[in-house]
N, C-alpha and C. Protein backbone atom coordinates (compact mmCIF):
# COMPACT_ATOMS: atom_id res chain seq x y z
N UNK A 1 -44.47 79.87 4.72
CA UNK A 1 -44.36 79.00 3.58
C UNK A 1 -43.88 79.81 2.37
N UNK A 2 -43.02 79.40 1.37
CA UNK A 2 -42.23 80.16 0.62
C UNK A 2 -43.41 79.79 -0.88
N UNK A 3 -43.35 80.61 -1.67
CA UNK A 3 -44.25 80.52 -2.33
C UNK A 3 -43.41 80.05 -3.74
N UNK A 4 -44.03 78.95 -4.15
CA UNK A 4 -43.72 78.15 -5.45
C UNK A 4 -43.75 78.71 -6.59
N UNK A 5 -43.40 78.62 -7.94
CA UNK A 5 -43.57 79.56 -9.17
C UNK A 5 -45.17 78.88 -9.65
N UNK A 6 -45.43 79.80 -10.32
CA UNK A 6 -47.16 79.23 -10.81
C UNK A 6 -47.12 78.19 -11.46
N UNK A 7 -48.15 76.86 -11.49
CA UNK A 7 -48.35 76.02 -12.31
C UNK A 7 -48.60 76.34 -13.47
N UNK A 8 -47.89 76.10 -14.33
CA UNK A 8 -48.61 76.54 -16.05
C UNK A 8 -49.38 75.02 -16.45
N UNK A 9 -49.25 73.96 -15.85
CA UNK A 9 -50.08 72.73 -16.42
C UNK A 9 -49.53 71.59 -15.09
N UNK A 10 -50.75 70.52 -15.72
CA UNK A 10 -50.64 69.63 -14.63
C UNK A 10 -50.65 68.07 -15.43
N UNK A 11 -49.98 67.15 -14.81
CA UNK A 11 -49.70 65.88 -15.24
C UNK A 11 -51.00 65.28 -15.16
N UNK A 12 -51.67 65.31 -14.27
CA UNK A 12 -52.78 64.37 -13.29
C UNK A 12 -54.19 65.25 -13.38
N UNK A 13 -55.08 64.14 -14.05
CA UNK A 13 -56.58 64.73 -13.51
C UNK A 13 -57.32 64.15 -13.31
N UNK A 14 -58.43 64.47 -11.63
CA UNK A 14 -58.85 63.54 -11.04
C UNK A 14 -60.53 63.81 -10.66
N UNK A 15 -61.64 63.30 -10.93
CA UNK A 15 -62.87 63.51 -10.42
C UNK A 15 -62.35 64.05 -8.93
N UNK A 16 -63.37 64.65 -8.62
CA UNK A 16 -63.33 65.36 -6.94
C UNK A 16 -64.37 64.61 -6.61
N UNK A 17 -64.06 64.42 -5.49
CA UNK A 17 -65.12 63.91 -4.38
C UNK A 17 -65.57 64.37 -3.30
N UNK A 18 -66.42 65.34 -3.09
CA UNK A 18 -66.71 66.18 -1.98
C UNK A 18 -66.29 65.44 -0.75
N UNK A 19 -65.46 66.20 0.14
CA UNK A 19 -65.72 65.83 1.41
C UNK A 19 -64.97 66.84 2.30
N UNK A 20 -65.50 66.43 3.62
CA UNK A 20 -65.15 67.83 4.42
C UNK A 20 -63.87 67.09 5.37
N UNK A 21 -63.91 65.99 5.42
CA UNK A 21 -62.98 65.21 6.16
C UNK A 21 -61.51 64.62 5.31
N UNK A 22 -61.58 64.15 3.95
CA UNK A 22 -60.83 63.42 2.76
C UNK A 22 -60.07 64.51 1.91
N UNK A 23 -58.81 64.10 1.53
CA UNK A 23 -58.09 65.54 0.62
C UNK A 23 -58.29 64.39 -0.60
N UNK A 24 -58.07 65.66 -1.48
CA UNK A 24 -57.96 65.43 -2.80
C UNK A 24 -57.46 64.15 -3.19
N UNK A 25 -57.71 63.24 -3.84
CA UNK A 25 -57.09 62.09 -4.85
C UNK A 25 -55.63 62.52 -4.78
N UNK A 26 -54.96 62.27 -4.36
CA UNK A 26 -53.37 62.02 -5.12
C UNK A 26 -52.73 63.32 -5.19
N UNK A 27 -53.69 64.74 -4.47
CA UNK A 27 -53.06 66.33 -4.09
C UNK A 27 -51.76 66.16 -3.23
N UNK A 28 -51.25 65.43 -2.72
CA UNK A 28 -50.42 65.35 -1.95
C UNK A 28 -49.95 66.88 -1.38
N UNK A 29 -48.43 67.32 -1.12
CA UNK A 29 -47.79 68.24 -0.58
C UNK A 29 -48.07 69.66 -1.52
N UNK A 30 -48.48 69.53 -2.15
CA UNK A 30 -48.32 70.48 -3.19
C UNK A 30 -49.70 70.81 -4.22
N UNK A 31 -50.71 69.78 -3.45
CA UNK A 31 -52.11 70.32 -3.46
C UNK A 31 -52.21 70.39 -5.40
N UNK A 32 -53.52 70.88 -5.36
CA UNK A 32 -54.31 70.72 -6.94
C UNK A 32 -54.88 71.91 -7.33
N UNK A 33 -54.78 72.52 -8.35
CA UNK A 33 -55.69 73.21 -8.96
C UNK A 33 -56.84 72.70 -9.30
N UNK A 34 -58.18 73.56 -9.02
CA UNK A 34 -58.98 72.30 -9.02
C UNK A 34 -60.01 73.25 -10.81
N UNK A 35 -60.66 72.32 -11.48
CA UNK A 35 -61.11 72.73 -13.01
C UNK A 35 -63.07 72.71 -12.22
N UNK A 36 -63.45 73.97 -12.53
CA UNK A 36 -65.26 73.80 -12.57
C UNK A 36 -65.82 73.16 -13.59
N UNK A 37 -66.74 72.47 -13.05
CA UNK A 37 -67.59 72.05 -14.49
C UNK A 37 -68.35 72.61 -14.72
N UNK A 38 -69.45 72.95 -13.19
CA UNK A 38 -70.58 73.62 -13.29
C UNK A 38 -70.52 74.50 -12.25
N UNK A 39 -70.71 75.57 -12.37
CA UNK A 39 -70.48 76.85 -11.53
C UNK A 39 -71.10 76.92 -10.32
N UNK A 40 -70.70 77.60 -9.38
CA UNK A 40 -71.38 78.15 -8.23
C UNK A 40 -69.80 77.76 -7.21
N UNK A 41 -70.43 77.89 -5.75
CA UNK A 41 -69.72 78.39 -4.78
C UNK A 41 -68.65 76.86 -4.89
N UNK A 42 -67.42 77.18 -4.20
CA UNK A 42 -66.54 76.44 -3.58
C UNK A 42 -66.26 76.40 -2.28
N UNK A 43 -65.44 75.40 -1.72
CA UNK A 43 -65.33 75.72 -0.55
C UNK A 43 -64.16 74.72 -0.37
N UNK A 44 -62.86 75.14 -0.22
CA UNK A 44 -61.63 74.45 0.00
C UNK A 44 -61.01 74.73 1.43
N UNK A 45 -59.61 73.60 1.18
CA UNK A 45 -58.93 73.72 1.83
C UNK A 45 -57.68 73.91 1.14
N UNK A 46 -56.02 74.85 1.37
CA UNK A 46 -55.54 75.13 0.96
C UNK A 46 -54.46 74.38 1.16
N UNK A 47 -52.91 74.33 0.59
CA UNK A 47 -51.90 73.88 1.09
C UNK A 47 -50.99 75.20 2.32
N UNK A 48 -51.46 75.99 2.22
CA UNK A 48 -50.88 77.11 3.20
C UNK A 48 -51.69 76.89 4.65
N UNK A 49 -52.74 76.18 4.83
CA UNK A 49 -53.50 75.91 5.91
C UNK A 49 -54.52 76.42 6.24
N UNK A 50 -55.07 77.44 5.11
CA UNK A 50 -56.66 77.82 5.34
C UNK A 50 -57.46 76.58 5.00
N UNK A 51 -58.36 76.56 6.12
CA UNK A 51 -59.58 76.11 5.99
C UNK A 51 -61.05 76.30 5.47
N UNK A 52 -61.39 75.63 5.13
CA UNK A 52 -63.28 76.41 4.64
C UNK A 52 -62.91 77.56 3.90
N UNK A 53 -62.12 77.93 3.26
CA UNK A 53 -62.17 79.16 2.46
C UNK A 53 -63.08 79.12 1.00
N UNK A 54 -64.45 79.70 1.15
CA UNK A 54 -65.51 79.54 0.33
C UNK A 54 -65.49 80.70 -1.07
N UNK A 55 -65.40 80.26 -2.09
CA UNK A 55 -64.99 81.10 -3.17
C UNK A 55 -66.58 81.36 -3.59
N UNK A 56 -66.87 82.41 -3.93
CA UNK A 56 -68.37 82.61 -4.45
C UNK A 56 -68.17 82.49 -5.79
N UNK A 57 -69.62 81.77 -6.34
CA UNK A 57 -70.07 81.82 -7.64
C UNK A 57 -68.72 82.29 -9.06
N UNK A 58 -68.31 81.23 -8.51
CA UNK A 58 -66.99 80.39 -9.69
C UNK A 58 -67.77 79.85 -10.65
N UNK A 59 -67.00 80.48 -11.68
CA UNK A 59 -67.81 80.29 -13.46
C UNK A 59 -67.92 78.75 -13.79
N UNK A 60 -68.66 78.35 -14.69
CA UNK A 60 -68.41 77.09 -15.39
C UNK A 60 -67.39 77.14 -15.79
N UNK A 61 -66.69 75.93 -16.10
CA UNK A 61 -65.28 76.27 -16.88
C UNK A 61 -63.85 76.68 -16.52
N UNK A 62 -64.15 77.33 -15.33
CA UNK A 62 -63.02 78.12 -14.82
C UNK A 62 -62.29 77.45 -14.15
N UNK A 63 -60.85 78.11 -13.67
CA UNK A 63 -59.66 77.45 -12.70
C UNK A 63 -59.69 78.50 -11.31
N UNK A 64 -59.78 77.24 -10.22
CA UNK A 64 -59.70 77.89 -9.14
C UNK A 64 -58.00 77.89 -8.92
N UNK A 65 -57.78 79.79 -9.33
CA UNK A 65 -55.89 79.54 -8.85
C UNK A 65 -55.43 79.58 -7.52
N UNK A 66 -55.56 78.19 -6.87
CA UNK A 66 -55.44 78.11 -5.65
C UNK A 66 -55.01 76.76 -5.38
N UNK A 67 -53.65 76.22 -5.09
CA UNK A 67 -53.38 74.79 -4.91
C UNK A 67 -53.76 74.35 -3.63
N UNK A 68 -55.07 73.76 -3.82
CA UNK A 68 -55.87 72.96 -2.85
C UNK A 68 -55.46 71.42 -2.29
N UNK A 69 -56.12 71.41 -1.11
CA UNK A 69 -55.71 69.54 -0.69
C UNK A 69 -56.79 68.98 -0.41
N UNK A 70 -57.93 69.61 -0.10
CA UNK A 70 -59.56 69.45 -0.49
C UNK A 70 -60.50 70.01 -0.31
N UNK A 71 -61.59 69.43 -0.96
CA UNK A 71 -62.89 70.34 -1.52
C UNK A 71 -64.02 69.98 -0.45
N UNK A 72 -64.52 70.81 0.39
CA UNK A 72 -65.28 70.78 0.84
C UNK A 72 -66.49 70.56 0.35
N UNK A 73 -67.46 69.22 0.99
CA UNK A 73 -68.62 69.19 0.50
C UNK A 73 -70.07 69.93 1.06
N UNK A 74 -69.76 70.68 2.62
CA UNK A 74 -70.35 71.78 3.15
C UNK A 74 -69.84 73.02 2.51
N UNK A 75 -70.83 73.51 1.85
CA UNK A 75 -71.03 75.22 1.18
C UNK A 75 -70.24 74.81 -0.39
N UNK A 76 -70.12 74.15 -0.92
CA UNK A 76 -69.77 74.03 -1.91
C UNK A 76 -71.24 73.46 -3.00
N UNK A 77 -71.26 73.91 -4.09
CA UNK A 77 -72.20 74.13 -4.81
C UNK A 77 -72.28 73.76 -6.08
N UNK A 78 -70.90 74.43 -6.40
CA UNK A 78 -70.24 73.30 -7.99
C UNK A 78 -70.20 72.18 -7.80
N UNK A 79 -70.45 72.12 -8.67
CA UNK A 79 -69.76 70.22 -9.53
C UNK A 79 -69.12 69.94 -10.82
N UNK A 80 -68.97 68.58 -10.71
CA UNK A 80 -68.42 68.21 -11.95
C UNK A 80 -66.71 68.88 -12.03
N UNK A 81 -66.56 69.22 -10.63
CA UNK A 81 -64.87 69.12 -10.31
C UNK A 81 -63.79 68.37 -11.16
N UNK A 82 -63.05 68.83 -11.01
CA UNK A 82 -61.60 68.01 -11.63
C UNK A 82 -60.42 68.82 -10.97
N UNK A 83 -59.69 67.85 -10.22
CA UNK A 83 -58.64 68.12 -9.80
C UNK A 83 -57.23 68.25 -10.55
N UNK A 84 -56.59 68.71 -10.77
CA UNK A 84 -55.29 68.92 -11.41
C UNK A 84 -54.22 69.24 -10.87
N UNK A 85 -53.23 68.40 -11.10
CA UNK A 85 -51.99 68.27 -10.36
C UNK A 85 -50.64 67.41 -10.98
């Protein structure tokens, strides 16, 4: 997979909805940066095809720089997600 230039911003922002089966709201091909609300672990899926890839103890506030297609609701810990895309 050829790698895209970095997102500097996103049109679209969407509550997350944990799930281990469902992608992101409207992530389509090109997946979401996803926004913390409240810190602790993540646990995505990527647009390159990793699975379950569990990010530890992600700040409040912070950007996971990783264009995701969804958020796992096994091992994931944050909330108050927001998807961006």
């Amino acid at each position: 997979m050829e790698r895209a230039e970095p997102y500097l911003q996103g049109f679209n922002a969407y509550a997350v909805t944990l799930s281990d089966t469902v992608n992101v709201t409207y992530a389509g091909s090109s997946g979401a940066t996803i926004f913390v609300g409240v810190g602790g672990d993540i646990s995505v899926d990527t647009i390159g095809g990793q699975t379950a890839v569990v990010f530890k103890n992600m700040a409040s506030g912070s950007i996971l720089p990783v264009r995701c297609i969804r958020v796992r609701a096994t091992s994931t810990t944050a909330t108050n997600c927001v998807a961006i895309s």
